[in-house]
PDB file of N, CA and C in Angstrom:
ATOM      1  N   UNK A   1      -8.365 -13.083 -17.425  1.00  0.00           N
ATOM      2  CA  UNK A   1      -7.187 -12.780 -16.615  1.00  0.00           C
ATOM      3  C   UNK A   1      -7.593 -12.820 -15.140  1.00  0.00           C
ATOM      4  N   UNK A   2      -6.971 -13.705 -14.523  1.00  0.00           N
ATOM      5  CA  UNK A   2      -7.475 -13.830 -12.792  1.00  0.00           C
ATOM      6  C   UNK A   2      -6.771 -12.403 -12.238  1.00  0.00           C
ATOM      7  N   UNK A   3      -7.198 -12.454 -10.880  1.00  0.00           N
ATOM      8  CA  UNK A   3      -6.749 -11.115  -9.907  1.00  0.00           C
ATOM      9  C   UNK A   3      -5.276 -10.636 -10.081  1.00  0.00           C
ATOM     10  N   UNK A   4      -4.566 -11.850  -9.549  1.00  0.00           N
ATOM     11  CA  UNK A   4      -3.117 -11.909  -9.251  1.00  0.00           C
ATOM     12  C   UNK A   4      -2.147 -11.385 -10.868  1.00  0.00           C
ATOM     13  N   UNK A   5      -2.828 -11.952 -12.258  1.00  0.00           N
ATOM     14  CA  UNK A   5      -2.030 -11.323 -13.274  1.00  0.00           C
ATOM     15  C   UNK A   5      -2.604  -9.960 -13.226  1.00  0.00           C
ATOM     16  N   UNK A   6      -3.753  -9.629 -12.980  1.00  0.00           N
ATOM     17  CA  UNK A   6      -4.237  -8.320 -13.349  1.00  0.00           C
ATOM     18  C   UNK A   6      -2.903  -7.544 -12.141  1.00  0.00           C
ATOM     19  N   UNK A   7      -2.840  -7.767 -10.635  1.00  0.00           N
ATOM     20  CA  UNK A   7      -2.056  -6.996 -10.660  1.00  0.00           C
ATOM     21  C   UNK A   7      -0.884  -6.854 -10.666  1.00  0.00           C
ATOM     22  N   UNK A   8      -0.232  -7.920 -10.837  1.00  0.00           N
ATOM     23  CA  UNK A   8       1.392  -8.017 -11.588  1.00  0.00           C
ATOM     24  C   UNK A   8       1.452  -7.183 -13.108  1.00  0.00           C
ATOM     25  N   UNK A   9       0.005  -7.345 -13.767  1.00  0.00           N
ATOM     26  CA  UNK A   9       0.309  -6.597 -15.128  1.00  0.00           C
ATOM     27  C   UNK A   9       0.121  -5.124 -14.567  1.00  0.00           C
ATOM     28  N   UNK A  10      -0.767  -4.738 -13.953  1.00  0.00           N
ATOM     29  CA  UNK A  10      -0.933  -3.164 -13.004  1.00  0.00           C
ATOM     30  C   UNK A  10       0.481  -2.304 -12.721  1.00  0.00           C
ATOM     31  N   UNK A  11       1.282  -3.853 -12.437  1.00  0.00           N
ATOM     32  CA  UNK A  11       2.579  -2.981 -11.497  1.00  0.00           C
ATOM     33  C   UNK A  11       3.638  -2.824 -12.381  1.00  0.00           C
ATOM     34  N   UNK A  12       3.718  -3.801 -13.453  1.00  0.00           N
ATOM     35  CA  UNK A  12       4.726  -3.832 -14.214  1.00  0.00           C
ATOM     36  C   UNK A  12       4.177  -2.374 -15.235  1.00  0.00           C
ATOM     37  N   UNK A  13       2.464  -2.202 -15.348  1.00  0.00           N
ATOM     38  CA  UNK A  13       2.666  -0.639 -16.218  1.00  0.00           C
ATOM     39  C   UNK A  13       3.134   0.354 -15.572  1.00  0.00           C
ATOM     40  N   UNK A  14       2.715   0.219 -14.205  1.00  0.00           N
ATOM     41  CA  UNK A  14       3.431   1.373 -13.081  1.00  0.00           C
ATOM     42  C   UNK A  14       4.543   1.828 -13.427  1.00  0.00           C
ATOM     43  N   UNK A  15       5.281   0.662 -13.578  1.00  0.00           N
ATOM     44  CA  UNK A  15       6.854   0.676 -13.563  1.00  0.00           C
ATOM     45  C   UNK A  15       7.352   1.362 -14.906  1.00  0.00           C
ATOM     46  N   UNK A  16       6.553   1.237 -15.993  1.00  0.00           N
ATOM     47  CA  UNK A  16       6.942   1.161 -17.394  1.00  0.00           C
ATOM     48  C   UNK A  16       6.225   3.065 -17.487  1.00  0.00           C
ATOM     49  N   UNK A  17       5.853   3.682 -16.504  1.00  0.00           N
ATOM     50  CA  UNK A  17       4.836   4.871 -16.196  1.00  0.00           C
ATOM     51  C   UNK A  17       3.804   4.964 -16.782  1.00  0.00           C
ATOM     52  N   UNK A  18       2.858   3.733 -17.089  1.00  0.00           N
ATOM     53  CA  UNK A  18       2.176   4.260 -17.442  1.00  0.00           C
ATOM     54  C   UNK A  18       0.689   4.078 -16.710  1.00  0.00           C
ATOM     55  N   UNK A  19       0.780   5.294 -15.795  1.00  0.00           N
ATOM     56  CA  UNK A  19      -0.083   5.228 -14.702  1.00  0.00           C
ATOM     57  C   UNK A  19      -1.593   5.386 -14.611  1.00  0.00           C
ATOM     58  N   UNK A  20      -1.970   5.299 -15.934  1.00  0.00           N
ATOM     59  CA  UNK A  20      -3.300   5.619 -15.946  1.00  0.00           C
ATOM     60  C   UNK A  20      -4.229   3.841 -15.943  1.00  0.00           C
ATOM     61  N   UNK A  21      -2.949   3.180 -16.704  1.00  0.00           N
ATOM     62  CA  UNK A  21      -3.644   1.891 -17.058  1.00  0.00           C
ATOM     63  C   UNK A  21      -3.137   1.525 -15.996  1.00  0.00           C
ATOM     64  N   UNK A  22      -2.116   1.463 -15.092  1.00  0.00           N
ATOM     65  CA  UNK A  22      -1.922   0.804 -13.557  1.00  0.00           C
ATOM     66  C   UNK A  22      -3.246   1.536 -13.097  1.00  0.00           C
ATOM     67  N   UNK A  23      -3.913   2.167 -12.858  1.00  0.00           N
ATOM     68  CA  UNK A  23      -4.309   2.571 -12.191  1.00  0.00           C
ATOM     69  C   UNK A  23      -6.419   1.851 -12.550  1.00  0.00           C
ATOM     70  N   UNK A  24      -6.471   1.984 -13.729  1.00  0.00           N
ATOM     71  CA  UNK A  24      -7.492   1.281 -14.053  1.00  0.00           C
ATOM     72  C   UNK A  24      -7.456  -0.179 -13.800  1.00  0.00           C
ATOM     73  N   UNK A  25      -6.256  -1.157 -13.946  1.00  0.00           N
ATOM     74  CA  UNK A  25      -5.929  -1.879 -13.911  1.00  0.00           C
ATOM     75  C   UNK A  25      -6.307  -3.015 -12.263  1.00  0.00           C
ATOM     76  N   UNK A  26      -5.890  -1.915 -11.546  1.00  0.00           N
ATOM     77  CA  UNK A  26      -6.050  -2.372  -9.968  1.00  0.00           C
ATOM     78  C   UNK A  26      -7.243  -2.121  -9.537  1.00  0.00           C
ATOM     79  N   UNK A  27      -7.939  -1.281 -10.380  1.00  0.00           N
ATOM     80  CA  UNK A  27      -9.667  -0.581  -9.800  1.00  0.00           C
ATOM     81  C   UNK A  27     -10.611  -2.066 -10.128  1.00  0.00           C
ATOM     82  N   UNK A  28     -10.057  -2.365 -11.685  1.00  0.00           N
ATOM     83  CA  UNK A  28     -10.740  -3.968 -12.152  1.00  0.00           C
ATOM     84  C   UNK A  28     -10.600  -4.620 -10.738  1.00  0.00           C
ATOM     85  N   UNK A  29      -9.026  -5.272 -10.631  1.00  0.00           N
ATOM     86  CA  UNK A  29      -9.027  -5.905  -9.445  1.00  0.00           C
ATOM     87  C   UNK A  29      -9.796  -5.960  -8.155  1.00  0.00           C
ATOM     88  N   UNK A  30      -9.700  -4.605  -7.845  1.00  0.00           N
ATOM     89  CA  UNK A  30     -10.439  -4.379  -7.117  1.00  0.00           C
ATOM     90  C   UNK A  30     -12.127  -4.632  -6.901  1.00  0.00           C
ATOM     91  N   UNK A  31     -12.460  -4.150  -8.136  1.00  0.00           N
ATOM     92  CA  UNK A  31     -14.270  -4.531  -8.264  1.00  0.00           C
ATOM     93  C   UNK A  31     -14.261  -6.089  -8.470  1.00  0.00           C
ATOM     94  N   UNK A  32     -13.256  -7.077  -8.588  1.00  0.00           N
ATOM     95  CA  UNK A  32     -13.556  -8.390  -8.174  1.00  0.00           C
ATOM     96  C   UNK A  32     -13.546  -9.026  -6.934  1.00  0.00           C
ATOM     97  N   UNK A  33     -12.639  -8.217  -6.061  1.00  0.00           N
ATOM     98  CA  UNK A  33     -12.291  -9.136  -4.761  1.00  0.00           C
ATOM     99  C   UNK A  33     -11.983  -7.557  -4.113  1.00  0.00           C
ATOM    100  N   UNK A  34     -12.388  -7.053  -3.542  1.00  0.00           N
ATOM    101  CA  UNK A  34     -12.738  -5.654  -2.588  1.00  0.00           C
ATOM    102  C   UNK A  34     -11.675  -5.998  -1.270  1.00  0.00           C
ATOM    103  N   UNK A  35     -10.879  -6.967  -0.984  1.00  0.00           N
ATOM    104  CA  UNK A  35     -10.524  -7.174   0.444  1.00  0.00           C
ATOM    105  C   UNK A  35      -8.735  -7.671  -0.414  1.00  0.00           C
ATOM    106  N   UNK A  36      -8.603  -7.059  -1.734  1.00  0.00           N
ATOM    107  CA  UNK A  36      -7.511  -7.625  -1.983  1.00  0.00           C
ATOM    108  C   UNK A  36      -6.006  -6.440  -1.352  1.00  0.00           C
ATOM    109  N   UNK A  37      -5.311  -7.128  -0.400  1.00  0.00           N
ATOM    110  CA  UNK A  37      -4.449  -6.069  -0.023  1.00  0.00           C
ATOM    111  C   UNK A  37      -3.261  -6.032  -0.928  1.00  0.00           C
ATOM    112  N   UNK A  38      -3.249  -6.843  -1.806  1.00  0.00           N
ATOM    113  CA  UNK A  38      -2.091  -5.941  -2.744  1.00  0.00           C
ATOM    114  C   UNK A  38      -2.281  -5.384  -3.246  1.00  0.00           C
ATOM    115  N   UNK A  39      -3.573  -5.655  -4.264  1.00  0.00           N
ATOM    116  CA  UNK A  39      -4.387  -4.576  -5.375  1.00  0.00           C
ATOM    117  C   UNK A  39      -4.628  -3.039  -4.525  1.00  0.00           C
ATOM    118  N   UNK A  40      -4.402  -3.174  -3.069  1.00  0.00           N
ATOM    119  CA  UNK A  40      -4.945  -1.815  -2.511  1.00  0.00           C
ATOM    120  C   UNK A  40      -3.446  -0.778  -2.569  1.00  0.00           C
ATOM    121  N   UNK A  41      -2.568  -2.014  -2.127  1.00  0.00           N
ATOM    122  CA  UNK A  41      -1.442  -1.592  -1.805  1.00  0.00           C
ATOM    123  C   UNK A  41      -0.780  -1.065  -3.035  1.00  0.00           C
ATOM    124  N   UNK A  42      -1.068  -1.605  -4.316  1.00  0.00           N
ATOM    125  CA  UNK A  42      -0.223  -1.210  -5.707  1.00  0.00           C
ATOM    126  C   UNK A  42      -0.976   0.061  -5.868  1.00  0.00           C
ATOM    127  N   UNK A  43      -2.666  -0.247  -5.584  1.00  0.00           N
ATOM    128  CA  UNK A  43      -3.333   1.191  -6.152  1.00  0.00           C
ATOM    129  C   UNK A  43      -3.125   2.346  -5.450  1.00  0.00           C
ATOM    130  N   UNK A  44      -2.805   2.427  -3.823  1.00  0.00           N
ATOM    131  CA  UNK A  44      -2.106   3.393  -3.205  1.00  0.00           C
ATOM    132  C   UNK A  44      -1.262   4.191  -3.674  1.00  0.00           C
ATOM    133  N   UNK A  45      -0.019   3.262  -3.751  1.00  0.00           N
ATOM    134  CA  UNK A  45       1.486   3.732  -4.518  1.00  0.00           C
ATOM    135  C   UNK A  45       0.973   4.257  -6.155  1.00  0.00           C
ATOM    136  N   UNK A  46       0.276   4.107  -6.855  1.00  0.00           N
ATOM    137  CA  UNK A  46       0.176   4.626  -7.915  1.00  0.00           C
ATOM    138  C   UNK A  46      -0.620   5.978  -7.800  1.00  0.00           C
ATOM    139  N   UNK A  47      -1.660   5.691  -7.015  1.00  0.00           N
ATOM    140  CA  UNK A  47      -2.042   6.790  -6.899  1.00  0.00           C
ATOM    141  C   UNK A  47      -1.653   8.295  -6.189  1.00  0.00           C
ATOM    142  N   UNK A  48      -0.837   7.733  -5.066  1.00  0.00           N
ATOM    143  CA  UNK A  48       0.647   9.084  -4.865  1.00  0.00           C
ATOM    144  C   UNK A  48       1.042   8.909  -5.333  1.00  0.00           C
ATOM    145  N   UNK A  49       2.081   8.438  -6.814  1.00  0.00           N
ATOM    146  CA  UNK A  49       2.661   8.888  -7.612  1.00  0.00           C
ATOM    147  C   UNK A  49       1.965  10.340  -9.087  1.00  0.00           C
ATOM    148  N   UNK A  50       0.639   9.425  -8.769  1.00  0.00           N
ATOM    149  CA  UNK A  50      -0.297  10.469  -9.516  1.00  0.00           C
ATOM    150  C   UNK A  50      -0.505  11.638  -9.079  1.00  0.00           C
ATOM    151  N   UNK A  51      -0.058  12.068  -7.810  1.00  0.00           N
ATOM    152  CA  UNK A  51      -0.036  13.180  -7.233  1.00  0.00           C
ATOM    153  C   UNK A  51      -1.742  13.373  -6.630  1.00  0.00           C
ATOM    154  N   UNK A  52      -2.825  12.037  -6.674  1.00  0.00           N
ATOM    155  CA  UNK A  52      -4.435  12.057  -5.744  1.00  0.00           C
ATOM    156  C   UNK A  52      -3.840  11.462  -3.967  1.00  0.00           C
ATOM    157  N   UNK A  53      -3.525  12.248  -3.718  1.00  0.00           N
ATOM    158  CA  UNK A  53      -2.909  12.131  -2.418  1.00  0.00           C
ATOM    159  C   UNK A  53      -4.024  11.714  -1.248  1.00  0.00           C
ATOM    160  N   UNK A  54      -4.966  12.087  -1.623  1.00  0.00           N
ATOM    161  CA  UNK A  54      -6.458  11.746  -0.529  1.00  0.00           C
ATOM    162  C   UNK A  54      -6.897  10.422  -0.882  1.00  0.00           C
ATOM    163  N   UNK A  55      -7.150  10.235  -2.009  1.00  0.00           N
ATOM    164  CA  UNK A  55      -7.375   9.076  -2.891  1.00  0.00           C
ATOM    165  C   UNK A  55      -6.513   8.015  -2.293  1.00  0.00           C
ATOM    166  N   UNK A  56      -5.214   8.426  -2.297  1.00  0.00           N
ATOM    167  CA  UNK A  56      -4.293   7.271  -1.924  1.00  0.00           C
ATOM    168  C   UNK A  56      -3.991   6.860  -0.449  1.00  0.00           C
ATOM    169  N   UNK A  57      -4.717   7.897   0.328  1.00  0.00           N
ATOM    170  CA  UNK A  57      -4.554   8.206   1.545  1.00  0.00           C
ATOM    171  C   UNK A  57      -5.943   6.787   1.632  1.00  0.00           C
ATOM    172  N   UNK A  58      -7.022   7.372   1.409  1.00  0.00           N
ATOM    173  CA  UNK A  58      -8.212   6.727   1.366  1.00  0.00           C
ATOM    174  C   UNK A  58      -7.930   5.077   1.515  1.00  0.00           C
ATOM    175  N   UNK A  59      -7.706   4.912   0.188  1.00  0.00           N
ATOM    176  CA  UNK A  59      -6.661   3.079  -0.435  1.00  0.00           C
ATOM    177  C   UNK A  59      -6.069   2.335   0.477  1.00  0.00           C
ATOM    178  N   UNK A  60      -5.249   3.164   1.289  1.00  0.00           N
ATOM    179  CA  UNK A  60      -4.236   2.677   1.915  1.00  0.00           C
ATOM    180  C   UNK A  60      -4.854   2.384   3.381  1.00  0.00           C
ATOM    181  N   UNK A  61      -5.895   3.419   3.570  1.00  0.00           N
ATOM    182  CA  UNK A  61      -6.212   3.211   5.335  1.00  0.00           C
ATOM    183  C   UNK A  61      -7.286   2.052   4.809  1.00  0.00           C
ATOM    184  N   UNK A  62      -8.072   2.017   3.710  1.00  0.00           N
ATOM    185  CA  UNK A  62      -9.087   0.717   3.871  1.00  0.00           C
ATOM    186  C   UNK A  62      -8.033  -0.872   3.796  1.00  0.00           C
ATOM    187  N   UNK A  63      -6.744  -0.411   3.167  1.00  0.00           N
ATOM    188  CA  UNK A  63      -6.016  -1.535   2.862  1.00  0.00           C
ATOM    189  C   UNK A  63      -5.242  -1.952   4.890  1.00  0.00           C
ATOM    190  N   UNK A  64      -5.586  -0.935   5.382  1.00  0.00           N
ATOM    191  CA  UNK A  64      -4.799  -1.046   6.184  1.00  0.00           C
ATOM    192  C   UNK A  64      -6.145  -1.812   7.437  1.00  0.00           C
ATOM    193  N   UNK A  65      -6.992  -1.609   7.305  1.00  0.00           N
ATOM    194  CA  UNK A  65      -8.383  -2.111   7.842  1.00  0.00           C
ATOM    195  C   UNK A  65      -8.210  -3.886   7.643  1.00  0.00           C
ATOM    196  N   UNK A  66      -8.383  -4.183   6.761  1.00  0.00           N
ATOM    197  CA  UNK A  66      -7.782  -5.213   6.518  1.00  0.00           C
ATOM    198  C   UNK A  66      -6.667  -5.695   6.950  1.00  0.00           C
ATOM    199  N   UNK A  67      -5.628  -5.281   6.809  1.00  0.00           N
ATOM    200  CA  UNK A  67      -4.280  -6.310   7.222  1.00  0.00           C
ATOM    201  C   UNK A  67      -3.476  -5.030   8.281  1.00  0.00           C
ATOM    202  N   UNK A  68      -3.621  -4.854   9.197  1.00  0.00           N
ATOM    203  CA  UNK A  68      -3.566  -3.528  10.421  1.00  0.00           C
ATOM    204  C   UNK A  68      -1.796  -3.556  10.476  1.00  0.00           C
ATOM    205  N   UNK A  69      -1.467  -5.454  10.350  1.00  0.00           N
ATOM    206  CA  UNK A  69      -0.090  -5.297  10.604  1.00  0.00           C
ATOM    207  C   UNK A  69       0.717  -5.190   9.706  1.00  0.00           C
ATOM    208  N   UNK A  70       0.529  -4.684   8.538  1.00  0.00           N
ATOM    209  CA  UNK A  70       1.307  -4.805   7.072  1.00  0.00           C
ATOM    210  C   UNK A  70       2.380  -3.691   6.813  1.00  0.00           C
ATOM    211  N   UNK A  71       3.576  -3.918   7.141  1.00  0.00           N
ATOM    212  CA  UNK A  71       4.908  -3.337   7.100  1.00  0.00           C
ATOM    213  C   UNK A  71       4.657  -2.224   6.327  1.00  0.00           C
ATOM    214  N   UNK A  72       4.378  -2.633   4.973  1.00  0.00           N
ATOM    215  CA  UNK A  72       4.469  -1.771   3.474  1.00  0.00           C
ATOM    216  C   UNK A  72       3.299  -0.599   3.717  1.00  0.00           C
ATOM    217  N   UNK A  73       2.204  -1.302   4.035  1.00  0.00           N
ATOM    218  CA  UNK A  73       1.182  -0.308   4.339  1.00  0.00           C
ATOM    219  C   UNK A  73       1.388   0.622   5.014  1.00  0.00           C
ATOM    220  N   UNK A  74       2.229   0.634   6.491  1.00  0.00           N
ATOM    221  CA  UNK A  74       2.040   1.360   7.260  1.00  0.00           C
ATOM    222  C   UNK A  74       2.755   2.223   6.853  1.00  0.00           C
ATOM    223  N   UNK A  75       4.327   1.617   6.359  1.00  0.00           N
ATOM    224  CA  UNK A  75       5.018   2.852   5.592  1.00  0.00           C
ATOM    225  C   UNK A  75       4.935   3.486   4.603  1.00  0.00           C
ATOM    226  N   UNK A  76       3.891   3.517   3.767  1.00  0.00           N
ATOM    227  CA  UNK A  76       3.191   3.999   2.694  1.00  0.00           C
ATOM    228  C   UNK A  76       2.458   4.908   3.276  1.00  0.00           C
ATOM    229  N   UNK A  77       1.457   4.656   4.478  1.00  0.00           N
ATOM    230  CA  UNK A  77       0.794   5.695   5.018  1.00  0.00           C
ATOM    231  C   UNK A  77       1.618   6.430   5.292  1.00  0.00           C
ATOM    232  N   UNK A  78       2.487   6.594   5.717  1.00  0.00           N
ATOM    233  CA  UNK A  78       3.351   7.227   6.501  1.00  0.00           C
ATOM    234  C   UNK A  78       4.082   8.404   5.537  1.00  0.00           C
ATOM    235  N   UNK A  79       4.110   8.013   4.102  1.00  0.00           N
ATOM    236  CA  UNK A  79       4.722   8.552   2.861  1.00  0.00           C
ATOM    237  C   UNK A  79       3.773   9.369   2.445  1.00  0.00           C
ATOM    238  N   UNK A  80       2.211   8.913   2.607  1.00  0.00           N
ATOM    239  CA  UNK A  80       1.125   9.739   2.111  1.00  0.00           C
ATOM    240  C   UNK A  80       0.982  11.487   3.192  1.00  0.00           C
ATOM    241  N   UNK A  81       1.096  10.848   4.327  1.00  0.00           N
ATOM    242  CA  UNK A  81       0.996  11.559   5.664  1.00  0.00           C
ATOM    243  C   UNK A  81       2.066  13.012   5.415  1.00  0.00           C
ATOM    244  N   UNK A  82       2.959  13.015   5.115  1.00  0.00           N
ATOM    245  CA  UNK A  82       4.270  13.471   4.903  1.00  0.00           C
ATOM    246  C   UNK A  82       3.838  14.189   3.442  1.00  0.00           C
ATOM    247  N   UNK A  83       3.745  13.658   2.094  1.00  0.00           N
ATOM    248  CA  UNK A  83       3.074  14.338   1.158  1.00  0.00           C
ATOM    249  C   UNK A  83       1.860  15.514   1.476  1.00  0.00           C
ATOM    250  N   UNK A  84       1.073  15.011   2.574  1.00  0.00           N
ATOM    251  CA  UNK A  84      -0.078  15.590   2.444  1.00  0.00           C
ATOM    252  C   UNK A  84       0.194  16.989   3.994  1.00  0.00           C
ATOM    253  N   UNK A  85       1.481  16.761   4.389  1.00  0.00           N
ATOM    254  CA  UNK A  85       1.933  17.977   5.136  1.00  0.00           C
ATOM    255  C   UNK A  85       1.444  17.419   6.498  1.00  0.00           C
ATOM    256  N   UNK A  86       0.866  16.108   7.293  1.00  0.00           N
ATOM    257  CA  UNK A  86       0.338  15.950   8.058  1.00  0.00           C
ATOM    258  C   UNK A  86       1.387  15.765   9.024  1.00  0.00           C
ATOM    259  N   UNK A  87       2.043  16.469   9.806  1.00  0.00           N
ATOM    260  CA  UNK A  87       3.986  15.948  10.450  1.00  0.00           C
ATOM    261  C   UNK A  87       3.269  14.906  11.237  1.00  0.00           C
ATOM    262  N   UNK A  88       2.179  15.100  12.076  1.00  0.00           N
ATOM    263  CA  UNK A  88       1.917  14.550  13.588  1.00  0.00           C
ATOM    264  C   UNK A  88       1.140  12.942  13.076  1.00  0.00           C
ATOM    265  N   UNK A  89       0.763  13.118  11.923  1.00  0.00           N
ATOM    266  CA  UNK A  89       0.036  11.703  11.719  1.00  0.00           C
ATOM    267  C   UNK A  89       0.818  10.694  10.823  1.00  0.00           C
ATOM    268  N   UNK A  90       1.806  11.783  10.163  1.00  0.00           N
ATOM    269  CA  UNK A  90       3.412  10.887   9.475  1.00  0.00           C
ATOM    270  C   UNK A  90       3.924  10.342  10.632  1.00  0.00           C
ATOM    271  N   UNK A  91       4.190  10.789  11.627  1.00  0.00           N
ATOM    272  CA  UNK A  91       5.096  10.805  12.771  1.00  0.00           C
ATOM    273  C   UNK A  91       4.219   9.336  13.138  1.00  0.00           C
ATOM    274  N   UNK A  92       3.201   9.084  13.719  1.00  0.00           N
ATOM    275  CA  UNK A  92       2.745   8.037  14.455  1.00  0.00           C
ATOM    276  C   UNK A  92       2.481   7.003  13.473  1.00  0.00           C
ATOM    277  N   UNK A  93       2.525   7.327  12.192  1.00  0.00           N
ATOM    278  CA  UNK A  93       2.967   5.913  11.529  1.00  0.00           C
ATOM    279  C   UNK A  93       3.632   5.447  11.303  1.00  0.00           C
ATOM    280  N   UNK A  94       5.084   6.148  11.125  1.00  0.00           N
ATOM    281  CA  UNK A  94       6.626   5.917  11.162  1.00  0.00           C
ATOM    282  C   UNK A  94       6.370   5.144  12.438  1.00  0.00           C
ATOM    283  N   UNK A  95       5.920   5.303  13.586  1.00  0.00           N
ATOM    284  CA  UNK A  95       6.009   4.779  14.863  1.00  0.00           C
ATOM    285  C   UNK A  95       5.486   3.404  14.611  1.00  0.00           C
ATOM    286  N   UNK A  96       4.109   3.150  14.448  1.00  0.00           N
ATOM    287  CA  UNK A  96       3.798   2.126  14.245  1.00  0.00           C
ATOM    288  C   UNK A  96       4.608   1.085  13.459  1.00  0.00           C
ATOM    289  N   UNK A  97       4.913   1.691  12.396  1.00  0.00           N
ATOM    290  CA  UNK A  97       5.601   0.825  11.264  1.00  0.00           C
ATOM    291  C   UNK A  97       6.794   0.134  12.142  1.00  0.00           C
ATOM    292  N   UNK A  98       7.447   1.335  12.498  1.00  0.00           N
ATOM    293  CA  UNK A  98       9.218   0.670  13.253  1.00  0.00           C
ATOM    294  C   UNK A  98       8.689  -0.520  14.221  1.00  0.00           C
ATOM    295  N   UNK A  99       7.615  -0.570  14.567  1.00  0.00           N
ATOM    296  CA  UNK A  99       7.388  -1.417  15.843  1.00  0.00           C
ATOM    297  C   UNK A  99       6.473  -2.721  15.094  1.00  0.00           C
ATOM    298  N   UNK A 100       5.901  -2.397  14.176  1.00  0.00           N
ATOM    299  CA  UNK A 100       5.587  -3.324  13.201  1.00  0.00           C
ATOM    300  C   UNK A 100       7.130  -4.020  12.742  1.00  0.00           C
ATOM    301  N   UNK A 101       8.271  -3.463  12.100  1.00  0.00           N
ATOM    302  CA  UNK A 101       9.422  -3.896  11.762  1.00  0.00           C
ATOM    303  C   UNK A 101      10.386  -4.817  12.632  1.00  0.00           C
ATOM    304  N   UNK A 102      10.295  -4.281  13.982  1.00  0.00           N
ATOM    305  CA  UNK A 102      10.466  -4.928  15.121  1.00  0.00           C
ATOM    306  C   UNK A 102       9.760  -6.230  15.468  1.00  0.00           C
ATOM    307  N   UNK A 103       8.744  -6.072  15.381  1.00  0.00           N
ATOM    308  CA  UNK A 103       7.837  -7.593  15.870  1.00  0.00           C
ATOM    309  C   UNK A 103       8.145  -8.255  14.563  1.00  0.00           C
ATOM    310  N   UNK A 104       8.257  -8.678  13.319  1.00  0.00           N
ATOM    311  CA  UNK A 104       8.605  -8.773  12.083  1.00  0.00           C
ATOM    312  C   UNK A 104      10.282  -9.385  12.468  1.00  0.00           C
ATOM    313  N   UNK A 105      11.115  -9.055  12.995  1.00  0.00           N
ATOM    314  CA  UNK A 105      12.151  -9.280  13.074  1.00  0.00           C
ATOM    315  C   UNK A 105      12.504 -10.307  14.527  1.00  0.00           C
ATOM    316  N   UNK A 106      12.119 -10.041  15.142  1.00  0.00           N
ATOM    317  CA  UNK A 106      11.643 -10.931  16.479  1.00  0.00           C
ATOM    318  C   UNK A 106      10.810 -12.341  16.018  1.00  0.00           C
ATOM    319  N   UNK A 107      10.116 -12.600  15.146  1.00  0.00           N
ATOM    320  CA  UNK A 107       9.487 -13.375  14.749  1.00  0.00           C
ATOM    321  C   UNK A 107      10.702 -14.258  13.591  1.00  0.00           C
ATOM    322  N   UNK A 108      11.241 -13.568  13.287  1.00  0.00           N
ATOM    323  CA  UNK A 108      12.288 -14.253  12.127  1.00  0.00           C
ATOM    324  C   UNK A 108      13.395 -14.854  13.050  1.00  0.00           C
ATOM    325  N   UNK A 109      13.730 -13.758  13.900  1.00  0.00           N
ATOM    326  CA  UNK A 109      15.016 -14.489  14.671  1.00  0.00           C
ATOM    327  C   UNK A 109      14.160 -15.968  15.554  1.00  0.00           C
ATOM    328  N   UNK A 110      13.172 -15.804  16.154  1.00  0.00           N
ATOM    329  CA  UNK A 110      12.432 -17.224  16.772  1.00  0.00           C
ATOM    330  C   UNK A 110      12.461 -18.617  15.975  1.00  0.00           C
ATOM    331  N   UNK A 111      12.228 -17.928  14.568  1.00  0.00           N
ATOM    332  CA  UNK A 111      12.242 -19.318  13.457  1.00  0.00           C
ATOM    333  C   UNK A 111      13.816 -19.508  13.249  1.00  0.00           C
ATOM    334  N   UNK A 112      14.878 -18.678  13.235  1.00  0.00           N
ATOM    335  CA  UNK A 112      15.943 -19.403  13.101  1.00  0.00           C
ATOM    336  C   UNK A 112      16.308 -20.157  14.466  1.00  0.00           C
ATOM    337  N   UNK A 113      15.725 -20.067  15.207  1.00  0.00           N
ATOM    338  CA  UNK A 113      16.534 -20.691  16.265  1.00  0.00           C
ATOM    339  C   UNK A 113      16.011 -22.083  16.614  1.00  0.00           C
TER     340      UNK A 113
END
């Protein structure tokens, strides 16, 4: 099974709850290709759903090392931040993100024109 089914099959157990094998599922992924930002990004979200809030905190900032400008990421941090009671470090990722969303949208309106 290459990367990409491992984590489409990861997300679809997510979905189905069953979070232990999403969660093993994306760690495989992971120990093949270490720089994969979806596998970080699915294992994040599963892992705040699991209620390892540091863990997912962890996931998400190495996922975010990697791809700095990634919409989903930032607002995921931002979800972890907020779980984990942090107001002031939720707060400046909500920030980032909106301005991430912004440049994201500025870039779309350029290609339609």
């Amino acid at each position: 099974m290459d990367m990409t089914d491992r984590v489409g099959e990861a997300i679809l157990a997510f979905s189905m709850g069953e979070d232990e094998k999403a969660e093993a599922l994306l760690k495989e992924s992971l120990a093949q290709n270490p720089l994969s930002v979806d596998a970080m990004r699915a294992l994040s979200e599963v892992l705040l759903s699991m209620q390892k809030v540091e863990d997912a905190e962890l996931v998400c900032r190495r996922a975010l090392s990697v791809a700095p400008d990634d919409l989903s990421l930032m607002v995921s941090l931002a979800r972890i931040l907020v779980r984990k009671g942090d107001k002031e470090g939720a707060e400046e990722a909500t920030s980032k993100a909106r301005i991430l969303g912004w440049k994201e949208e500025l870039a779309e309106d350029e290609q339609s024109h």
